[in-house]
C-alpha atoms as a PDB file:
ATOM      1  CA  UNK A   1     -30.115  96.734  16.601  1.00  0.00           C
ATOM      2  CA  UNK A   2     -31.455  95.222  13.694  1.00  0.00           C
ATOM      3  CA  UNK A   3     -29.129  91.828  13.768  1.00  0.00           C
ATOM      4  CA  UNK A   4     -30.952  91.686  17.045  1.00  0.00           C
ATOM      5  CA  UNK A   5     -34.215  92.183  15.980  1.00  0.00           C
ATOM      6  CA  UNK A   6     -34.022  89.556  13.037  1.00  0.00           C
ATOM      7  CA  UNK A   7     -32.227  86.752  15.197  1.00  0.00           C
ATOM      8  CA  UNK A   8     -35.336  87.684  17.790  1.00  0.00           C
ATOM      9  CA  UNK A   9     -37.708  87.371  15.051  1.00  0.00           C
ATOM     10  CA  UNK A  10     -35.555  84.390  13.381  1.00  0.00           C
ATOM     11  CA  UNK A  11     -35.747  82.740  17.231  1.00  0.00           C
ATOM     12  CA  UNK A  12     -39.864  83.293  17.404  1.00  0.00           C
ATOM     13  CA  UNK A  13     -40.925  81.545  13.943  1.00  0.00           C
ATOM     14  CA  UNK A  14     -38.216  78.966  14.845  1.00  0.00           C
ATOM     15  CA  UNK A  15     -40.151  78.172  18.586  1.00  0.00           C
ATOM     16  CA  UNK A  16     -43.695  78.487  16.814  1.00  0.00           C
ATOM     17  CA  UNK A  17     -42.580  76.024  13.977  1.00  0.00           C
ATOM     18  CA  UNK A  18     -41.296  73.557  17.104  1.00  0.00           C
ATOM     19  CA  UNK A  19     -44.512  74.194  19.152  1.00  0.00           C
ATOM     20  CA  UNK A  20     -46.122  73.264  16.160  1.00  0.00           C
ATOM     21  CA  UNK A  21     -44.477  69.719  14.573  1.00  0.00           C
ATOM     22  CA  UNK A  22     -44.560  68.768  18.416  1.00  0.00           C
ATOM     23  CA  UNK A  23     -48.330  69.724  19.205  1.00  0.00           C
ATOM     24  CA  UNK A  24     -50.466  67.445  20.853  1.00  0.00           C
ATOM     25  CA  UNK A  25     -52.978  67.397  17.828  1.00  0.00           C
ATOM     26  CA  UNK A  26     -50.113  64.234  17.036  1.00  0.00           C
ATOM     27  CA  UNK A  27     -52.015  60.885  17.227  1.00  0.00           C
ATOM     28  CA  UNK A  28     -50.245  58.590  20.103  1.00  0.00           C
ATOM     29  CA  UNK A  29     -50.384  55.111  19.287  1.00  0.00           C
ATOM     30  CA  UNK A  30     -52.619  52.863  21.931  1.00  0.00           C
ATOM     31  CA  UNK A  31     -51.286  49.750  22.911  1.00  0.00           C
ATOM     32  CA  UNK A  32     -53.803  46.911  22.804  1.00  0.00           C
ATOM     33  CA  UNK A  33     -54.329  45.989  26.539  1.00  0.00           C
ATOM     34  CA  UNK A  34     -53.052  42.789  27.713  1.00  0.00           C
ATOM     35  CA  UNK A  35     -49.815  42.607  25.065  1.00  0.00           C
ATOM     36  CA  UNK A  36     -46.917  44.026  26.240  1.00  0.00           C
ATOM     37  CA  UNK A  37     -44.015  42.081  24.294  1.00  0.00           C
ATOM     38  CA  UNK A  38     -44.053  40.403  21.138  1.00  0.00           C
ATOM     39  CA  UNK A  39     -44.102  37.068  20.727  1.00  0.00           C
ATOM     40  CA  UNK A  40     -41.717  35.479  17.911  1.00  0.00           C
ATOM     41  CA  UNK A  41     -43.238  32.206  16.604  1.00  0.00           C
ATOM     42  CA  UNK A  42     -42.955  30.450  12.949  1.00  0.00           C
ATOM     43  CA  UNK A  43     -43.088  27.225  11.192  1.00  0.00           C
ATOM     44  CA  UNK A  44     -41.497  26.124   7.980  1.00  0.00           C
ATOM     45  CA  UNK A  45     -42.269  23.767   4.995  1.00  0.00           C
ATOM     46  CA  UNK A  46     -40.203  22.088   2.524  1.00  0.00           C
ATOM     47  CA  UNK A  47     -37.588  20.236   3.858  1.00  0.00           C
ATOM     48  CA  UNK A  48     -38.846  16.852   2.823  1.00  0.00           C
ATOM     49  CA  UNK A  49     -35.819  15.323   0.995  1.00  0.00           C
ATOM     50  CA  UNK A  50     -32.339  15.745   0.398  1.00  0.00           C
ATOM     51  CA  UNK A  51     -30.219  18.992  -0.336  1.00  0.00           C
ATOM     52  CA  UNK A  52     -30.426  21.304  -1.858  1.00  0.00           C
ATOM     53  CA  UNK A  53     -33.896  22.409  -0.410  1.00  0.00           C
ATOM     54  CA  UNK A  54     -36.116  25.075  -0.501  1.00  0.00           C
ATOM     55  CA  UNK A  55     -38.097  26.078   2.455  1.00  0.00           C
ATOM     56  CA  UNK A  56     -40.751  28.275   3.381  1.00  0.00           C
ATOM     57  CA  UNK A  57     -40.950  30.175   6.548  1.00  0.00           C
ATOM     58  CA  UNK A  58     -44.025  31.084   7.948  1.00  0.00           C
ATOM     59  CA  UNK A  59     -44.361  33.976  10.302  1.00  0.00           C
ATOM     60  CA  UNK A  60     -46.900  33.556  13.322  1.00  0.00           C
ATOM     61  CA  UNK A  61     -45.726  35.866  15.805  1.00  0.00           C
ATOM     62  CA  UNK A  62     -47.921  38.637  17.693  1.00  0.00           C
ATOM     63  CA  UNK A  63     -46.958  42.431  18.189  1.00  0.00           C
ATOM     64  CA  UNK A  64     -48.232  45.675  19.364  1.00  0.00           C
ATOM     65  CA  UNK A  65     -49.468  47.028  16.493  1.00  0.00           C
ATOM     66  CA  UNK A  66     -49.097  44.827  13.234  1.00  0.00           C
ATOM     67  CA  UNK A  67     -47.081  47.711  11.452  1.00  0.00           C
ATOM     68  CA  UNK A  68     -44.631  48.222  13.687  1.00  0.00           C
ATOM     69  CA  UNK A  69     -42.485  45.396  13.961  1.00  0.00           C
ATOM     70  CA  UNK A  70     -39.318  44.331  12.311  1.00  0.00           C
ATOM     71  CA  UNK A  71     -38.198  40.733  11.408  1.00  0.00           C
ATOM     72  CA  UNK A  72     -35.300  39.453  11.709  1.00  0.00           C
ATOM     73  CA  UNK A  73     -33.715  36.052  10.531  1.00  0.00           C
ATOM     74  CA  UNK A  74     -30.435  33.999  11.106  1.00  0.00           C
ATOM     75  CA  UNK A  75     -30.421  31.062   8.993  1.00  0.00           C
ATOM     76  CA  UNK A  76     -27.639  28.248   9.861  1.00  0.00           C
ATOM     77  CA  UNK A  77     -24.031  28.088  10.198  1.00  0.00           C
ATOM     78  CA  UNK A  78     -22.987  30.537   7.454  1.00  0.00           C
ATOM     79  CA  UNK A  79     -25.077  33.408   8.675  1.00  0.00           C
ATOM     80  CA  UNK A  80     -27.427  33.997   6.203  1.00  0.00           C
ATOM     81  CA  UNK A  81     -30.014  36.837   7.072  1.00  0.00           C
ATOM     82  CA  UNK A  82     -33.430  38.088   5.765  1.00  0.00           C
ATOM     83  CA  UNK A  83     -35.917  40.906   7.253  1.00  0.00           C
ATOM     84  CA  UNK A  84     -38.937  39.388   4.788  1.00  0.00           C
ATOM     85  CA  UNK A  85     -41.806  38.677   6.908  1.00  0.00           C
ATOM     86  CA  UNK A  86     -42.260  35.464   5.559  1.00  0.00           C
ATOM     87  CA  UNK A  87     -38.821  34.772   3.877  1.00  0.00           C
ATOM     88  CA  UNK A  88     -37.639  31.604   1.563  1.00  0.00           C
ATOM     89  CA  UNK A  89     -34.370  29.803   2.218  1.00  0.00           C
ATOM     90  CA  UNK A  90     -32.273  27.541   0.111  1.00  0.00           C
ATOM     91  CA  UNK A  91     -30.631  25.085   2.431  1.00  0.00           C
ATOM     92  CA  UNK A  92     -27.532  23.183   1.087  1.00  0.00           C
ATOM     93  CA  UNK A  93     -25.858  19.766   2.986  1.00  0.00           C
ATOM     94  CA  UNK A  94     -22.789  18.493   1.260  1.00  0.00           C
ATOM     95  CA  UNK A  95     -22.104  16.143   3.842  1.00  0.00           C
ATOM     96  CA  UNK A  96     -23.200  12.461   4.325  1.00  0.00           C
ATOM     97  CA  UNK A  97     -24.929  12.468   7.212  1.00  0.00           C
ATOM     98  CA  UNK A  98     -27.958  14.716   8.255  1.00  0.00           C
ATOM     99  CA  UNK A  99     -27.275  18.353   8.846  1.00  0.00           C
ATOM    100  CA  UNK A 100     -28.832  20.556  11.977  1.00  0.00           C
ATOM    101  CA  UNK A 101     -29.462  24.055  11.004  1.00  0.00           C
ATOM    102  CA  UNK A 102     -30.436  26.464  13.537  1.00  0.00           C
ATOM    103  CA  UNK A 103     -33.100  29.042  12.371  1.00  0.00           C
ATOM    104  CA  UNK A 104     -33.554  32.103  14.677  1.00  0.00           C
ATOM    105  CA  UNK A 105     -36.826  34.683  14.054  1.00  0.00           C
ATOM    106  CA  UNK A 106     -36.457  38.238  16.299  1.00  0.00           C
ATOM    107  CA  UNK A 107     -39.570  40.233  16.510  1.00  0.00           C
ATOM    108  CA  UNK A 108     -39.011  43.259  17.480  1.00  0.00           C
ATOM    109  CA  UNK A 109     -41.346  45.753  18.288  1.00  0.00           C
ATOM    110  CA  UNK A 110     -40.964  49.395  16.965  1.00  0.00           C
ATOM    111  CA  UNK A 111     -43.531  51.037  19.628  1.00  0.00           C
ATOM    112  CA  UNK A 112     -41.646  49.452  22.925  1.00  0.00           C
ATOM    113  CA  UNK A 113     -38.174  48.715  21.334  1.00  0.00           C
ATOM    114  CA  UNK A 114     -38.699  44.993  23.097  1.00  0.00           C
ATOM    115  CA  UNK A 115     -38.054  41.799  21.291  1.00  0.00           C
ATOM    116  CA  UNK A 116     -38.075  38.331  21.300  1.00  0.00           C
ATOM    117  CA  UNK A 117     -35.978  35.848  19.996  1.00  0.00           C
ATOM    118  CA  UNK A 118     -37.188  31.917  18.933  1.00  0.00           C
ATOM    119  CA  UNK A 119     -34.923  29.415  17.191  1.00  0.00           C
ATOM    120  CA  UNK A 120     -35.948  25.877  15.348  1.00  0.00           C
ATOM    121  CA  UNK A 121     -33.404  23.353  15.036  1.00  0.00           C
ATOM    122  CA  UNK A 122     -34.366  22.278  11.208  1.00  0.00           C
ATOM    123  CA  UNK A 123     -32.944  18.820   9.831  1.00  0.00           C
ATOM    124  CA  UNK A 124     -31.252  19.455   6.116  1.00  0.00           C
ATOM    125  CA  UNK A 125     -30.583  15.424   4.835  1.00  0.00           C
ATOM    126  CA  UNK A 126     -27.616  15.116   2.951  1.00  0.00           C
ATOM    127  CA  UNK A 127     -27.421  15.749  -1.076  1.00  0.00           C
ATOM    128  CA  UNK A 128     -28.253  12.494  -2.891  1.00  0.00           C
END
């Protein structure tokens, strides 16, 4: 009787300490009316002579709530990856001819879970 009455009792405070983490007293995030998806959009700098060079993205895109987004980068050919906001990239061309590199930004949105992808095709010259 009294392994019943503690796992009854054990049961209660476990359903009261539920009820209360999951209360409505929780603030719900409000999304801003008229943007439903995020919208990836940067520019870069820096990529004004030959390789090796050093160029800085800059992050213009528009979310749900400012806070609650993540970044995501692919930077050229060999896969390089950042989550910065704004990140910095060293670019290298051994070649001798101009390079294409293709830059891709996802935003996605940590409210919705919806994303969107952009890619730049940036020019790299080749190393004097």
């Amino acid at each position: 009787m009294l392994k019943k009455s503690i796992g009854s009792a054990l049961l209660t405070i476990m359903s009261l300490f539920i009820f209360y983490a999951c209360s409505n007293t929780d603030k719900e995030i409000e999304v801003p009316a008229g943007l439903n998806d995020p919208i990836a959009s940067f520019s870069y700098s820096g990529n004004d002579g030959p390789a090796p060079v050093t160029i800085v993205f800059t992050n213009s895109s528009e979310t749900i709530i400012a806070d609650s987004a993540e970044y995501i980068w692919t930077f050229g050919e060999n896969g390089q990856t950042s989550t910065e906001k704004n990140p910095i990239e060293t670019f290298y061309n051994a070649t001798n001819n101009a390079k294409v590199m293709l830059v891709t930004l996802e935003v996605r949105d940590l409210v919705s879970d919806r994303y969107q992808r952009r890619s730049q095709a940036i020019t790299i010259l080749p190393s004097k």
